[in-house]
C-alpha atoms as a PDB file:
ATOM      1  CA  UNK A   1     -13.279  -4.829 -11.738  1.00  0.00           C
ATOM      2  CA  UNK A   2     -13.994  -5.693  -7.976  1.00  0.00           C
ATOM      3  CA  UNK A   3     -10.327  -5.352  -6.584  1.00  0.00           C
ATOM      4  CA  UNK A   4     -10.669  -5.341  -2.821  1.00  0.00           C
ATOM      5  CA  UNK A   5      -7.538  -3.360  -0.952  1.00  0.00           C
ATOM      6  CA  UNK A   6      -6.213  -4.876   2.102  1.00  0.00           C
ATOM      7  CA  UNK A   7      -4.044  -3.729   5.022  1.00  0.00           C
ATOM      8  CA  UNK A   8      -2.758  -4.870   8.083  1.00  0.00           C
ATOM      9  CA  UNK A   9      -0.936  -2.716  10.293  1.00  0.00           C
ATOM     10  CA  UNK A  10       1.305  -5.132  11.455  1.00  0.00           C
ATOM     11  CA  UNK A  11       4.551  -4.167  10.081  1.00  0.00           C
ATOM     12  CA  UNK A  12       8.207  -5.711  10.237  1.00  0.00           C
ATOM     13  CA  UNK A  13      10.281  -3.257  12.348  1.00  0.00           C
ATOM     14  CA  UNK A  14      13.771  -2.725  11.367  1.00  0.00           C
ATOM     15  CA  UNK A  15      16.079   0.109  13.235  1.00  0.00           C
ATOM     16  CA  UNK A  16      14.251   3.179  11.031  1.00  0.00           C
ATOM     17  CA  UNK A  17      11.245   1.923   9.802  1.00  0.00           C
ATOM     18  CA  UNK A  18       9.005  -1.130   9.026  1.00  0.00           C
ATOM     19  CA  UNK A  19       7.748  -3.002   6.514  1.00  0.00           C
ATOM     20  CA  UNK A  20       3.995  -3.512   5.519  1.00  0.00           C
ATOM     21  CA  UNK A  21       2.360  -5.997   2.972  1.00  0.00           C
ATOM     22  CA  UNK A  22      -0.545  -4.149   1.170  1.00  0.00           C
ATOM     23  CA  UNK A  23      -2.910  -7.043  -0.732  1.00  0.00           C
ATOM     24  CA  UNK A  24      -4.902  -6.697  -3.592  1.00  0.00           C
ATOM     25  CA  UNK A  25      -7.918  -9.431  -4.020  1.00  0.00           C
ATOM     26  CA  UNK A  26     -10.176 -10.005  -7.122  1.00  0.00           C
ATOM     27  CA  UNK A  27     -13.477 -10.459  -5.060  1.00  0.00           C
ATOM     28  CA  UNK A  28     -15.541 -10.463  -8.810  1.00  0.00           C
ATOM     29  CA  UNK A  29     -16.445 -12.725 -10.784  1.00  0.00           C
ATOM     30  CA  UNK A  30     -14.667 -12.412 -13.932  1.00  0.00           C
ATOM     31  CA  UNK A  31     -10.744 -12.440 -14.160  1.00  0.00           C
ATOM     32  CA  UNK A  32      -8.922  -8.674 -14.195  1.00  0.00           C
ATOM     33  CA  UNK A  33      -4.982  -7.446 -14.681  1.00  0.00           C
ATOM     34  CA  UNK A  34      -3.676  -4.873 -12.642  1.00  0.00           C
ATOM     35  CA  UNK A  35      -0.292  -3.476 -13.822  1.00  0.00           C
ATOM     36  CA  UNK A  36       1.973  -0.923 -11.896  1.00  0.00           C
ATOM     37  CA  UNK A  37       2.074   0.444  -8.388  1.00  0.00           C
ATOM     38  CA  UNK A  38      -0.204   1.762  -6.027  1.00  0.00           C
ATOM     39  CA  UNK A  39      -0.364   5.132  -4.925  1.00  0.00           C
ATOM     40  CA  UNK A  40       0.319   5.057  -1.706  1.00  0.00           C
ATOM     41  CA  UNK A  41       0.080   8.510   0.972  1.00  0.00           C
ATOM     42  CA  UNK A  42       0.096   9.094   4.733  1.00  0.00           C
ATOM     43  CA  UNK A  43      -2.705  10.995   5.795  1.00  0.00           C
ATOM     44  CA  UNK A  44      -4.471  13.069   8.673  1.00  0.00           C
ATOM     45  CA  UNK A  45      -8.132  12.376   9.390  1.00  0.00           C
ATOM     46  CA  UNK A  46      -7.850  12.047   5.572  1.00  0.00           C
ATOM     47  CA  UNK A  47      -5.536  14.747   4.109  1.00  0.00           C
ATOM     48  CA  UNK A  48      -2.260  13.973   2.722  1.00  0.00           C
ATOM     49  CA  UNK A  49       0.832  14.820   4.954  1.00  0.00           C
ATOM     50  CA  UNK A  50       4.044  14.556   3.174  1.00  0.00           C
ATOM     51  CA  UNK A  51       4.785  13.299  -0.546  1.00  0.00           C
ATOM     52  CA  UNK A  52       3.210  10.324  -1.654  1.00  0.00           C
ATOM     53  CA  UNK A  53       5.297   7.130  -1.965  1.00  0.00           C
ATOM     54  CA  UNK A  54       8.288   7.061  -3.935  1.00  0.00           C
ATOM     55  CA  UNK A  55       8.816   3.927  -6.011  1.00  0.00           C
ATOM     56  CA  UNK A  56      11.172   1.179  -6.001  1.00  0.00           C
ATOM     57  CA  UNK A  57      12.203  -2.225  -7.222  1.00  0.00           C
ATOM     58  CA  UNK A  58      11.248  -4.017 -10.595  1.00  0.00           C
ATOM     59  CA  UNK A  59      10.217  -2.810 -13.678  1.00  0.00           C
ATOM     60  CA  UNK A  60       5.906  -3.199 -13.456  1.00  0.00           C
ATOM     61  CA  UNK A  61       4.539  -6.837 -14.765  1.00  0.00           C
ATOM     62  CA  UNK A  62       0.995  -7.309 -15.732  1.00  0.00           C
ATOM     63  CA  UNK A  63      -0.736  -9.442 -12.745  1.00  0.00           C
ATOM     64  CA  UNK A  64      -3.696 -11.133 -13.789  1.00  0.00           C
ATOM     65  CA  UNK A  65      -5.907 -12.010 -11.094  1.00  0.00           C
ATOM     66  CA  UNK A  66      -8.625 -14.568 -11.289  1.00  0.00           C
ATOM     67  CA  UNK A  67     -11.757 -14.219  -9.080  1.00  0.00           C
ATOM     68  CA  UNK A  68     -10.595 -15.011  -5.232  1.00  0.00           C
ATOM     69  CA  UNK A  69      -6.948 -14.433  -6.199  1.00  0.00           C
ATOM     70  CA  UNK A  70      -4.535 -12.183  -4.632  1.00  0.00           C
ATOM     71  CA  UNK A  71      -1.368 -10.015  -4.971  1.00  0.00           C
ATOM     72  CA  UNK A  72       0.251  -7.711  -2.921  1.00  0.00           C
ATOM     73  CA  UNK A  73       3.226  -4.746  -3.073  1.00  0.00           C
ATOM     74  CA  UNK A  74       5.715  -4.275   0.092  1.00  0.00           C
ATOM     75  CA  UNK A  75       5.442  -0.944   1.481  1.00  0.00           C
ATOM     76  CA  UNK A  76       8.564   0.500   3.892  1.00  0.00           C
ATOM     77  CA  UNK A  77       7.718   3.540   6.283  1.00  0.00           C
ATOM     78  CA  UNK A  78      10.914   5.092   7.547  1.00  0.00           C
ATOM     79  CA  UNK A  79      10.501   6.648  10.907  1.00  0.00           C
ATOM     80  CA  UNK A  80       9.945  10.514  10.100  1.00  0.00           C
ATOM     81  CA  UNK A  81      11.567  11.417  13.278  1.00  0.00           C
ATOM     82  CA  UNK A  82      15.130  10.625  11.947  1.00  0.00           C
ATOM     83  CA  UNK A  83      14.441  12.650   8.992  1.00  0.00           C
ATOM     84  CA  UNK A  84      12.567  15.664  10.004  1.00  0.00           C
ATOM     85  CA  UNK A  85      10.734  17.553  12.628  1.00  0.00           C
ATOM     86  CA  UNK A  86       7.357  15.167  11.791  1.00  0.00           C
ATOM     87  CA  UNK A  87       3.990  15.461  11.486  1.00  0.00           C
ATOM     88  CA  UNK A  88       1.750  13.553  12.733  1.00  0.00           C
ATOM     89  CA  UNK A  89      -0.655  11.032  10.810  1.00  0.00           C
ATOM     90  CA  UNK A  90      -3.234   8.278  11.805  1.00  0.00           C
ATOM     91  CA  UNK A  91      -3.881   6.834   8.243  1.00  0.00           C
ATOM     92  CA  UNK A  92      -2.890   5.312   5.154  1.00  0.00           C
ATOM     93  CA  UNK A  93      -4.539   6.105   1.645  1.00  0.00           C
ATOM     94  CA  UNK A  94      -3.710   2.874  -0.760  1.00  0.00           C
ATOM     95  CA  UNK A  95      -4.953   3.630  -4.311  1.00  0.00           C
ATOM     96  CA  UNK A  96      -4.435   0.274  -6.561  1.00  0.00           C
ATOM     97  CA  UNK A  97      -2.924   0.728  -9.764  1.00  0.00           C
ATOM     98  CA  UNK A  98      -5.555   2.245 -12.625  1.00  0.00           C
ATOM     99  CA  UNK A  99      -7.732   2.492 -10.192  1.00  0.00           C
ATOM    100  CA  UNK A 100      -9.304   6.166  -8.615  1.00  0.00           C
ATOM    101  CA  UNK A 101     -11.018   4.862  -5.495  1.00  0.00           C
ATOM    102  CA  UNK A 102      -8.265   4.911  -2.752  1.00  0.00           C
ATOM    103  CA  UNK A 103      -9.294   3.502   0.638  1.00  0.00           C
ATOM    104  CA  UNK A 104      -7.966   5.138   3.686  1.00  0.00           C
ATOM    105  CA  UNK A 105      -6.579   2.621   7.002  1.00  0.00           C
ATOM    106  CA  UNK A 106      -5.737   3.451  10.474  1.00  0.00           C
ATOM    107  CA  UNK A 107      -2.339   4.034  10.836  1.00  0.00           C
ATOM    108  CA  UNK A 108      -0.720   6.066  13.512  1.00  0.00           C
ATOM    109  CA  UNK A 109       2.513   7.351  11.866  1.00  0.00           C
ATOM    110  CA  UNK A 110       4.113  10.530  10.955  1.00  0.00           C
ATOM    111  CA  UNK A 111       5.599  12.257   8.066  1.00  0.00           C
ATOM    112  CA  UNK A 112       8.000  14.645   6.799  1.00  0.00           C
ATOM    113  CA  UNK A 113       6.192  18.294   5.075  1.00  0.00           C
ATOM    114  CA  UNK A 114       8.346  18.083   2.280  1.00  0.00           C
ATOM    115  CA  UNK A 115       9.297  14.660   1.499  1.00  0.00           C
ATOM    116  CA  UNK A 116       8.303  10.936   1.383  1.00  0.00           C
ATOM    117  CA  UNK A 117       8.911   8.929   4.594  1.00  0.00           C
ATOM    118  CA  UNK A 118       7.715   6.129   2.410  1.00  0.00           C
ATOM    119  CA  UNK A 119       8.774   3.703  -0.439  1.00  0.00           C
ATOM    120  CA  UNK A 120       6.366   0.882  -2.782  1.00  0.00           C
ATOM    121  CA  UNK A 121       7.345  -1.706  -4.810  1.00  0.00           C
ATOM    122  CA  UNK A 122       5.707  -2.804  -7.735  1.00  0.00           C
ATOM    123  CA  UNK A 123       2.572  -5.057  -7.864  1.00  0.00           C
ATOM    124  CA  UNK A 124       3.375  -8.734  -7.841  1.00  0.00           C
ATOM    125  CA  UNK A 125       1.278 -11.741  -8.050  1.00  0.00           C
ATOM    126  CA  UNK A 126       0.661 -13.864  -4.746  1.00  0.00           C
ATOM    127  CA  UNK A 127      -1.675 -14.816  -1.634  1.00  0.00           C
ATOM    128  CA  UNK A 128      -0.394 -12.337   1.240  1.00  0.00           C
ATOM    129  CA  UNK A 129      -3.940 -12.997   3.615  1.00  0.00           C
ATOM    130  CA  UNK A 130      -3.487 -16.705   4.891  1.00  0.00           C
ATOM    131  CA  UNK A 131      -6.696 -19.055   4.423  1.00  0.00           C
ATOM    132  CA  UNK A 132      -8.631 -15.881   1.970  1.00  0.00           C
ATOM    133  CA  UNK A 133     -11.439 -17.366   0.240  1.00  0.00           C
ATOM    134  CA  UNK A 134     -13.881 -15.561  -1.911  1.00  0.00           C
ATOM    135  CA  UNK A 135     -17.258 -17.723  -2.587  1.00  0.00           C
END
């Protein structure tokens, strides 16, 4: 399938963290499901720092995503620095669901060594990039 990963780092700060929206697009042709959660890591220049994402939310539904269509997971970063000493990161490694490919986005963050700063919901159907066509 031809599942493009999108991210913007544009998050919605709360006291302790933020918010992201990661988005998933079918940019093929023919109609694909993706079922699960991402798996989702702070990294680097490309190595992982901390543990990946833990998991939250609602049991996994099967999205099925015709060609041009979109769905996205919610991804909260807690600010490392109120739960550890941190290490620094600039990126963020999103691997889609059954996928093995997992694209890597600038992100200038930290982490903790020996836990996860970070928490992702399930996949869930809907358009999270306004005005995203695919001809």
């Amino acid at each position: 399938t031809s599942l493009e990963t999108w991210f913007a780092p544009e998050g919605n700060g709360y006291a302790g963290g933020a918010v992201y929206v990661v988005e998933f697009s079918n940019i093929g042709k023919a109609t694909c499901t993706v079922t699960g959660y991402p798996t989702v890591k702070l990294t680097e220049n490309g190595t992982q720092v901390g543990l990946k994402a833990t998991t939250s939310g609602a049991a996994p539904a099967t999205v099925t995503l015709k060609p041009g269509q979109t769905a996205h997971v919610a991804l909260t970063i807690r600010d490392a620095g109120a739960l550890c000493r941190p290490l620094p990161t600039n990126g963020l490694s999103v691997q889609p669901p059954g996928k093995t490919a997992a694209p890597d986005f600038p992100l200038n963050s930290g982490a903790c060594r020996h836990k996860s700063t970070t928490d992702v919901d399930a996949i869930s159907p809907g358009v999270g990039i306004p005005f995203y066509t695919h001809s």
